[in-house]
C-alpha atoms as a PDB file:
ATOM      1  CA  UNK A   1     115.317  87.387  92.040  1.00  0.00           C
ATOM      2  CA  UNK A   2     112.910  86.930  89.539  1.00  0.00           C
ATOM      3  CA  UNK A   3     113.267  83.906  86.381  1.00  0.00           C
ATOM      4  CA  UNK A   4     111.618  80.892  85.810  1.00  0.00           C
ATOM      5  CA  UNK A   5     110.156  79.392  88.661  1.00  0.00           C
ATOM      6  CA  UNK A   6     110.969  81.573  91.040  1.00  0.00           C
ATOM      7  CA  UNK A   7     108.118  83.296  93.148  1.00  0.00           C
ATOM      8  CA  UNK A   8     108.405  87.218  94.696  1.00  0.00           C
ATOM      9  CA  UNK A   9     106.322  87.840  97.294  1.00  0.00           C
ATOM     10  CA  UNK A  10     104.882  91.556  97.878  1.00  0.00           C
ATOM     11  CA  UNK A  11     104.129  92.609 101.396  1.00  0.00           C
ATOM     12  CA  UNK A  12     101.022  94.452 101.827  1.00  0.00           C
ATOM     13  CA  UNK A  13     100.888  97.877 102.990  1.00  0.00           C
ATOM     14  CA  UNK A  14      98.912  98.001 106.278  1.00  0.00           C
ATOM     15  CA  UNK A  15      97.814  94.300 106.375  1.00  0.00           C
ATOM     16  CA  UNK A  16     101.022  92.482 106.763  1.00  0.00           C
ATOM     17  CA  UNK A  17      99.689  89.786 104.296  1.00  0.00           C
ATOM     18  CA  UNK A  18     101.811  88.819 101.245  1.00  0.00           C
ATOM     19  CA  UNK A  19     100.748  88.245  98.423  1.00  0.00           C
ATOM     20  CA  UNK A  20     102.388  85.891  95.296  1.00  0.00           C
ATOM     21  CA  UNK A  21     100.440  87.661  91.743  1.00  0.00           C
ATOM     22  CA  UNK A  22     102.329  84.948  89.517  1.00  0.00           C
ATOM     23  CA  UNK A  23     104.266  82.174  90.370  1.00  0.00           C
ATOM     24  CA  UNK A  24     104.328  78.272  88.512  1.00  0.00           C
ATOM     25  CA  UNK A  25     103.050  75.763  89.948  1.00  0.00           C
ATOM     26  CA  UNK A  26     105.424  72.765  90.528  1.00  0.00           C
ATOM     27  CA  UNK A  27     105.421  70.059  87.787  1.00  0.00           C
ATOM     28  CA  UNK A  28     102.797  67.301  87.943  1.00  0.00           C
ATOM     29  CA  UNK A  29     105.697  64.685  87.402  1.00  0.00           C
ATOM     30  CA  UNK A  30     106.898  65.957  91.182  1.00  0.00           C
ATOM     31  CA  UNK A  31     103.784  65.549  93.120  1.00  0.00           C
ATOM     32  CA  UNK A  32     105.476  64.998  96.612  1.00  0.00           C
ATOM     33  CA  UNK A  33     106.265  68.766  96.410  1.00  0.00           C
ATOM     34  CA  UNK A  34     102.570  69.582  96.471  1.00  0.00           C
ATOM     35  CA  UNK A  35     101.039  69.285 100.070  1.00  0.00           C
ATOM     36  CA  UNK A  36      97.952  69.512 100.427  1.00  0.00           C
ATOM     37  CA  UNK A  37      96.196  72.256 102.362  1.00  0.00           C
ATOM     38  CA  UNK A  38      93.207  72.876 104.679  1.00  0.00           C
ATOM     39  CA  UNK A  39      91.566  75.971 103.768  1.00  0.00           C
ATOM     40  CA  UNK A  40      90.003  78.033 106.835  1.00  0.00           C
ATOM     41  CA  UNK A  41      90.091  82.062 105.839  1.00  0.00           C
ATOM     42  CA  UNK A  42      88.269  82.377 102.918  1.00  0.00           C
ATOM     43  CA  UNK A  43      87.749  85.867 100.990  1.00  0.00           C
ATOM     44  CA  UNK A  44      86.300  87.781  98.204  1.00  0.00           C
ATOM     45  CA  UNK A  45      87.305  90.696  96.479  1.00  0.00           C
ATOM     46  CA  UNK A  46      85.245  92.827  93.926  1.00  0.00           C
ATOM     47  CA  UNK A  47      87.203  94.841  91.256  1.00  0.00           C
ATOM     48  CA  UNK A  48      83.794  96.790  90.010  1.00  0.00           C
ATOM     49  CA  UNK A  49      84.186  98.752  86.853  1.00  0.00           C
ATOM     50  CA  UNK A  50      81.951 100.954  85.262  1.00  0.00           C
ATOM     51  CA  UNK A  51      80.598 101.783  81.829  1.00  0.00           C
ATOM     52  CA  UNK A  52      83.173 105.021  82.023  1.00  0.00           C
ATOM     53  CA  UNK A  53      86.042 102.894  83.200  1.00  0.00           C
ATOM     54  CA  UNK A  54      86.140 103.984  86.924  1.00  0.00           C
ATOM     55  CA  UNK A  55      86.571 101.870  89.757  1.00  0.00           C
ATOM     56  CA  UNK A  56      84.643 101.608  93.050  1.00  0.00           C
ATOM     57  CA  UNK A  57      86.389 102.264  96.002  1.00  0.00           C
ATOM     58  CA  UNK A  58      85.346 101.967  99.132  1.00  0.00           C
ATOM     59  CA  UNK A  59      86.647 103.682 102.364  1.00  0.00           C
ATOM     60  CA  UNK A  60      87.314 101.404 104.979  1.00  0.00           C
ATOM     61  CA  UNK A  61      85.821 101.752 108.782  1.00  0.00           C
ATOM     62  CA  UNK A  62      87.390  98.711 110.533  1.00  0.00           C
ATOM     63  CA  UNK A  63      89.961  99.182 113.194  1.00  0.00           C
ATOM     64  CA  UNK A  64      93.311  99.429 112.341  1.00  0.00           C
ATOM     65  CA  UNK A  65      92.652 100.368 108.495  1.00  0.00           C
ATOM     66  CA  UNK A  66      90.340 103.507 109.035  1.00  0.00           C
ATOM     67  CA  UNK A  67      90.958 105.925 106.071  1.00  0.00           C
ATOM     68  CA  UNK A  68      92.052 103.737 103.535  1.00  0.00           C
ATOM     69  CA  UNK A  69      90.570 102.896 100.548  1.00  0.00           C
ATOM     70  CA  UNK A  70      90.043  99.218  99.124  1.00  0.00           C
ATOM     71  CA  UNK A  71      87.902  97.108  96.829  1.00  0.00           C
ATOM     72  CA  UNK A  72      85.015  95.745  98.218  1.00  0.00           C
ATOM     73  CA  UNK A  73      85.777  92.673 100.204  1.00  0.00           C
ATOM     74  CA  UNK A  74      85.558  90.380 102.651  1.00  0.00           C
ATOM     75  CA  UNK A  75      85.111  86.929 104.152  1.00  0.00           C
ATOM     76  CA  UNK A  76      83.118  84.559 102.959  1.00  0.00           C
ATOM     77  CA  UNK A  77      80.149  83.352 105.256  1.00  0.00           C
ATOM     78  CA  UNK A  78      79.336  79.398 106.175  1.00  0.00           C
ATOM     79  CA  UNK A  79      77.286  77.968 103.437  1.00  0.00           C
ATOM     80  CA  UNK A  80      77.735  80.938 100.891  1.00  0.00           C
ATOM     81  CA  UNK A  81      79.454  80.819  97.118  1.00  0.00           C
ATOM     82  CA  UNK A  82      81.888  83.277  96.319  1.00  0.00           C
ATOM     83  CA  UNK A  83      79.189  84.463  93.814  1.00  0.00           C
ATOM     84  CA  UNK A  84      77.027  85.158  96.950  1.00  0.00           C
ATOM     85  CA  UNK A  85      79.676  86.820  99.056  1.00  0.00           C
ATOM     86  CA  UNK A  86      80.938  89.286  96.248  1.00  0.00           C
ATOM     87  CA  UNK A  87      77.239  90.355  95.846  1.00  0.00           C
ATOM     88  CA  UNK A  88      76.684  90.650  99.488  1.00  0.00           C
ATOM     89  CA  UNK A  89      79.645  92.215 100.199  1.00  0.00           C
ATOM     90  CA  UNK A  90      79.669  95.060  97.972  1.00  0.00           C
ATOM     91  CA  UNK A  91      76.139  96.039  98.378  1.00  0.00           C
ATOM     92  CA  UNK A  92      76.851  96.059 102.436  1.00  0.00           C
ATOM     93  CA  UNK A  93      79.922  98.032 101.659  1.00  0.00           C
ATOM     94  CA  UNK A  94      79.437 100.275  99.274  1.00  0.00           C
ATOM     95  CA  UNK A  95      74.925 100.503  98.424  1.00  0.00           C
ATOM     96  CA  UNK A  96      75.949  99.530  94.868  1.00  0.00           C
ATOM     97  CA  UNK A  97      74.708  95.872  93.221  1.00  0.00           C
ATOM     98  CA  UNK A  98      76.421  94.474  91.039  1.00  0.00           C
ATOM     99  CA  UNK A  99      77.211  91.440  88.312  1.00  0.00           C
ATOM    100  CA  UNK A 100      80.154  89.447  88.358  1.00  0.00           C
ATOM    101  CA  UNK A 101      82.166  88.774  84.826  1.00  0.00           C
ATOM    102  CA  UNK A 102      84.687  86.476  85.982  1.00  0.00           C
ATOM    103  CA  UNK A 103      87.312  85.815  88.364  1.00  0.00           C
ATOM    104  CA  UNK A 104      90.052  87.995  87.758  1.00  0.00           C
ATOM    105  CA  UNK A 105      93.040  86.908  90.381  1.00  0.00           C
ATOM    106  CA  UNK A 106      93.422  83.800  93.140  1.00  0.00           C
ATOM    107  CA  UNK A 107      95.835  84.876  95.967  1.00  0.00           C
ATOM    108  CA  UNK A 108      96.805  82.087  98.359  1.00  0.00           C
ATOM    109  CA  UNK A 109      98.856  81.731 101.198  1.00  0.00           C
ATOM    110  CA  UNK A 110      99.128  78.442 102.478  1.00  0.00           C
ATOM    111  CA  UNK A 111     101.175  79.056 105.555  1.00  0.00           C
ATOM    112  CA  UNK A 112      98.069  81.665 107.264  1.00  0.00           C
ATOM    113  CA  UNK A 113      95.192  78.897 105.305  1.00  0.00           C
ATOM    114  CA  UNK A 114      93.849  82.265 103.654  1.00  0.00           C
ATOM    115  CA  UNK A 115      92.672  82.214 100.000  1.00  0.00           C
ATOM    116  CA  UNK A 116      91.095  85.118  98.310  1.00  0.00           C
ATOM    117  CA  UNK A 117      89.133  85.220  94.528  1.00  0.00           C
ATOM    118  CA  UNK A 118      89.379  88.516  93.421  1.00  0.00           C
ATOM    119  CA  UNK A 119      86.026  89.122  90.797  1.00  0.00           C
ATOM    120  CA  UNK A 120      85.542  91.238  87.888  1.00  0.00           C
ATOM    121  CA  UNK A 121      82.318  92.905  87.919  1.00  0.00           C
ATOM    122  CA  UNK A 122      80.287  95.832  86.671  1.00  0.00           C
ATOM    123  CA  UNK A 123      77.459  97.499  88.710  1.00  0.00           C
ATOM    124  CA  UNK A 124      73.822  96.772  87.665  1.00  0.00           C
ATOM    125  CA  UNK A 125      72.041  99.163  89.932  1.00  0.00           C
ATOM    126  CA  UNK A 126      72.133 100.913  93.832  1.00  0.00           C
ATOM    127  CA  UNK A 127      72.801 103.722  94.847  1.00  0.00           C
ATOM    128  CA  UNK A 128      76.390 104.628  96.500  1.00  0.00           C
ATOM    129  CA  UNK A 129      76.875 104.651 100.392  1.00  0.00           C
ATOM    130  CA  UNK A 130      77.225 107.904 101.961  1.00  0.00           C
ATOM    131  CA  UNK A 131      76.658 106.914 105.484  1.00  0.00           C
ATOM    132  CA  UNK A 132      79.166 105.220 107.799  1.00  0.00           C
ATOM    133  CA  UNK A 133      79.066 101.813 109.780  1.00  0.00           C
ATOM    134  CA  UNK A 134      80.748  99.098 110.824  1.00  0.00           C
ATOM    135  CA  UNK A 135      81.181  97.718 107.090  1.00  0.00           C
ATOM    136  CA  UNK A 136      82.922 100.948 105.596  1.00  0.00           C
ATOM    137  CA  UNK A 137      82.772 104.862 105.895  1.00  0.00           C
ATOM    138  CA  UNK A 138      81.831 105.444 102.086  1.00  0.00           C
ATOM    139  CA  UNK A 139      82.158 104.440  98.552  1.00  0.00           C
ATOM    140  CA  UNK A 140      83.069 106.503  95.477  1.00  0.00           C
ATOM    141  CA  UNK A 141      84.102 106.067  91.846  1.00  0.00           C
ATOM    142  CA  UNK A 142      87.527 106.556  90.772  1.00  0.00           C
ATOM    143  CA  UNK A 143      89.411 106.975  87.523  1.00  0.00           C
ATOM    144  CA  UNK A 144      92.825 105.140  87.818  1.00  0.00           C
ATOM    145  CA  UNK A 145      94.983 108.050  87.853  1.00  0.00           C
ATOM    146  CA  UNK A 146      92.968 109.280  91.091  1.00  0.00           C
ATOM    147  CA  UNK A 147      92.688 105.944  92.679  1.00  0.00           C
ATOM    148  CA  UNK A 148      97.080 105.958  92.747  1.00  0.00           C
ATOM    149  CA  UNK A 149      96.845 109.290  94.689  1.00  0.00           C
ATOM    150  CA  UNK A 150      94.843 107.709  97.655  1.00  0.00           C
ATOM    151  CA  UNK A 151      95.738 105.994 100.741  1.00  0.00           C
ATOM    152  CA  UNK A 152      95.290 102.325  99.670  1.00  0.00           C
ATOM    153  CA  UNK A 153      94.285  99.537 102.165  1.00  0.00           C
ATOM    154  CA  UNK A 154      96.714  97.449 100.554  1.00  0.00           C
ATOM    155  CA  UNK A 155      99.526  97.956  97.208  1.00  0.00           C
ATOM    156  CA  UNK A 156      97.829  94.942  95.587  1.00  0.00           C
ATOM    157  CA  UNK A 157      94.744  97.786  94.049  1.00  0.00           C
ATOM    158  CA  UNK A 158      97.385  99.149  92.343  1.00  0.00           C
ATOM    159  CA  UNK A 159      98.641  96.199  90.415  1.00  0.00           C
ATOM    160  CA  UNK A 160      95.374  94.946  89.691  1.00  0.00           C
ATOM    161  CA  UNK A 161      93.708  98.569  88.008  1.00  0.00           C
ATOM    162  CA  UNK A 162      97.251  98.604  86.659  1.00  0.00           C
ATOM    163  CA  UNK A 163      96.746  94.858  84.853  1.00  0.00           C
ATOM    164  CA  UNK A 164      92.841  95.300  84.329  1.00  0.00           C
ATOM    165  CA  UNK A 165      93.708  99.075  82.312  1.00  0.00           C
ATOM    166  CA  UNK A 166      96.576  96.783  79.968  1.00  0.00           C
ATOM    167  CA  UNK A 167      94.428  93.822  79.426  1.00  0.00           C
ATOM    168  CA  UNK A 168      96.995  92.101  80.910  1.00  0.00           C
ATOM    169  CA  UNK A 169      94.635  88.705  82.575  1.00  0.00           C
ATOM    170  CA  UNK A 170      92.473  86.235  81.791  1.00  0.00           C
ATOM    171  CA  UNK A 171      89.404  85.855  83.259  1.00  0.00           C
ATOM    172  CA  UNK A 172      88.335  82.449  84.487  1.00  0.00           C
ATOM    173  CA  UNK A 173      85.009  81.945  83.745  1.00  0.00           C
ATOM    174  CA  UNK A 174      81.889  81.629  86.569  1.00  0.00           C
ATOM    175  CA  UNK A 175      81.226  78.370  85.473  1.00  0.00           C
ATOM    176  CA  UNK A 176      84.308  76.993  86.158  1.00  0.00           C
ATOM    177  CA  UNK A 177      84.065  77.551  89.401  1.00  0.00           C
ATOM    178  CA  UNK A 178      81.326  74.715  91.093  1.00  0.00           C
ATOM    179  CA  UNK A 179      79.814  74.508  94.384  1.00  0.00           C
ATOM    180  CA  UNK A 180      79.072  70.809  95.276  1.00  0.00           C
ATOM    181  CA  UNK A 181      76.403  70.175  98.260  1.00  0.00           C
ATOM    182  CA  UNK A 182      77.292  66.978 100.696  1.00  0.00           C
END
């Protein structure tokens, strides 16, 4: 059922990890109905886009999602930024460097304490993977009709190269987001 309020979860393909792409948040005049919530699995995700609209893909190599294609991602390290882990991340996975725009998407599920930014970005130099390891088999550009006829690591690559091609987000700016030392 979808209206106002009302969230719809989407399971993920291979993963089993559902995802809520819009929901409202419950009204600051209730705020017993917001728990708080002890983050522990933190991720990044790296929607790259280049200068002829195709997206980078890479082809996954870890156990129980060989074959699949994804977005560059993955989990972010003990004392490093998002900023750090989206650059790290998709030069390990896919040779290519890059330089984040915005953030496009936060996914959170606060039953599993997992919370993933997904990043806009567009490369900036590198040279694309062509041998495999433990971080991914390959990486390739893809227009967005080709990336819908691939095995997908998860359906969420769909919805966001569907949203990204309508213009259909907001990015939240870099500088919004702010790392504070202790």
């Amino acid at each position: 059922m979808q209206g106002k309020g009302s969230r719809m979860k989407k399971k993920d393909c291979s993963l089993g990890i559902a995802t809520i792409p819009y929901f409202r948040l419950p009204s600051m005049h209730q705020p017993d109905t917001i728990a708080p919530v002890m983050i522990s699995n933190m991720y990044v995700l790296c929607i790259v886009v280049d200068e002829n609209g195709r997206y980078l893909l890479i082809k996954e190599s870890k156990k129980g999602c060989e074959n699949t294609w994804s977005f560059p991602a993955g989990k972010i390290e003990k004392n490093e930024n998002i900023i750090q882990a989206a650059l790290r991340e998709t030069r390990e996975e896919s040779g290519i460097s890059i330089k984040p725009q915005g953030i496009f998407c936060i996914d959170h599920i606060p039953e599993d304490n997992w919370l993933r930014f997904s990043l806009l970005a567009k490369p900036v130099g590198g040279k694309l993977k062509t041998e495999k390891n433990h971080h991914s088999q390959e990486a390739g550009w893809f227009s967005s009709d080709q990336v819908y006829d691939l095995k997908l690591r998860e359906i969420t690559i769909k919805e966001f190269i569907t949203r990204h091609k309508k213009g259909e987000f907001s990015l939240l700016p870099l500088e919004s987001y702010r790392v504070y030392a202790r």
